[in-house]
C-alpha atoms as a PDB file:
ATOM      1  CA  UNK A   1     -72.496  96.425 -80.433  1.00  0.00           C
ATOM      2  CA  UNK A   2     -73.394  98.994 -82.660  1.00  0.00           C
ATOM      3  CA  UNK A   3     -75.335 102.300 -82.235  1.00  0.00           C
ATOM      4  CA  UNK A   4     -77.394 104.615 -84.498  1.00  0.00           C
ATOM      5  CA  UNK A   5     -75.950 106.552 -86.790  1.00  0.00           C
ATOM      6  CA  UNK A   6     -73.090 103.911 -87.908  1.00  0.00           C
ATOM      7  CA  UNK A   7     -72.481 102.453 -91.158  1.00  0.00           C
ATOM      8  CA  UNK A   8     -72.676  99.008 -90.119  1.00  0.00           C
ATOM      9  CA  UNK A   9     -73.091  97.422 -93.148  1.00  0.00           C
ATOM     10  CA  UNK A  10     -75.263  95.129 -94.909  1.00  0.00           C
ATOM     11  CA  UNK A  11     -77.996  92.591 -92.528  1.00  0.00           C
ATOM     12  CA  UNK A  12     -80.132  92.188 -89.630  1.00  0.00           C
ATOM     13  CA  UNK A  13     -79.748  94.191 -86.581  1.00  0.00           C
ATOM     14  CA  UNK A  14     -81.638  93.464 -83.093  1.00  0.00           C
ATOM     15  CA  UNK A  15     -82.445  96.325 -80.754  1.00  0.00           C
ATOM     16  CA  UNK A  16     -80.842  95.862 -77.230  1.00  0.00           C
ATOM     17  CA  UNK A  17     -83.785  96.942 -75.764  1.00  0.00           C
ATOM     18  CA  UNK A  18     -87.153  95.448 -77.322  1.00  0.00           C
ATOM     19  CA  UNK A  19     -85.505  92.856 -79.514  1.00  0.00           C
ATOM     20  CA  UNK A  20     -87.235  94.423 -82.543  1.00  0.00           C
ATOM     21  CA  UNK A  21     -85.457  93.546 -86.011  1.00  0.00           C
ATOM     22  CA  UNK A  22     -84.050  96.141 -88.259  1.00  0.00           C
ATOM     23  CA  UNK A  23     -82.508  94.833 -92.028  1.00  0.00           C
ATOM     24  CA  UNK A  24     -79.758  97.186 -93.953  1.00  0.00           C
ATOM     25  CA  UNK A  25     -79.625  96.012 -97.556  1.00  0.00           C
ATOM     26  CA  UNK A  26     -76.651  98.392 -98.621  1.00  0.00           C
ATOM     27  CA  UNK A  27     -73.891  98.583 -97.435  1.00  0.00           C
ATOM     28  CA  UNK A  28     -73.816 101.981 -97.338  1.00  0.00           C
ATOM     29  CA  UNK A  29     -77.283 102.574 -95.527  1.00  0.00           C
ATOM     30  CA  UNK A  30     -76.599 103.905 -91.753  1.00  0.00           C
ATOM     31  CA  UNK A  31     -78.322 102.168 -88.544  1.00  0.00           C
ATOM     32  CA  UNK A  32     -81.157 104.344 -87.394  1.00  0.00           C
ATOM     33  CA  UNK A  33     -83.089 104.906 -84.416  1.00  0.00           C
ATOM     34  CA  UNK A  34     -85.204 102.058 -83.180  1.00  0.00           C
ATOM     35  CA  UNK A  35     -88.155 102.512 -84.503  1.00  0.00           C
ATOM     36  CA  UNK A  36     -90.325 100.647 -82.013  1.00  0.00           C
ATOM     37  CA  UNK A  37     -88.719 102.153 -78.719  1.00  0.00           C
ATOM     38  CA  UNK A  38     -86.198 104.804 -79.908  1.00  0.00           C
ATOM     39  CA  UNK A  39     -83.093 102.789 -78.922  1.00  0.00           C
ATOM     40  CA  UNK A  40     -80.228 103.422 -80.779  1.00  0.00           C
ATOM     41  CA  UNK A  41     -78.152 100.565 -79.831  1.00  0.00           C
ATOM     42  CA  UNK A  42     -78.111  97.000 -81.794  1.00  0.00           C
ATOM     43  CA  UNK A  43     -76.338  93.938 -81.808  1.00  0.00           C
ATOM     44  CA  UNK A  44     -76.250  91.831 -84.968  1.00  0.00           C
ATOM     45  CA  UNK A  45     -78.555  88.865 -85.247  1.00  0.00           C
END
């Protein structure tokens, strides 16, 4: 699992909560907020 504010690296992250897709494309770009429900954890799908 991995919550907002992590550097979790490059690809697609699902929110826990609404399912809602969120793509990194660096590898340096940090996991933010859900922005459909304001979750901030994510598993990686």
């Amino acid at each position: 699992m991995y919550i907002s504010g992590d550097h979790s690296g490059k690809g697609r992250y699902l929110c826990t909560k609404c399912s809602k897709a969120l793509y990194l494309e660096d590898s340096f770009d940090i996991l933010p907020l859900c922005p459909e429900c304001g979750n901030q954890q994510f598993l990686v799908g």
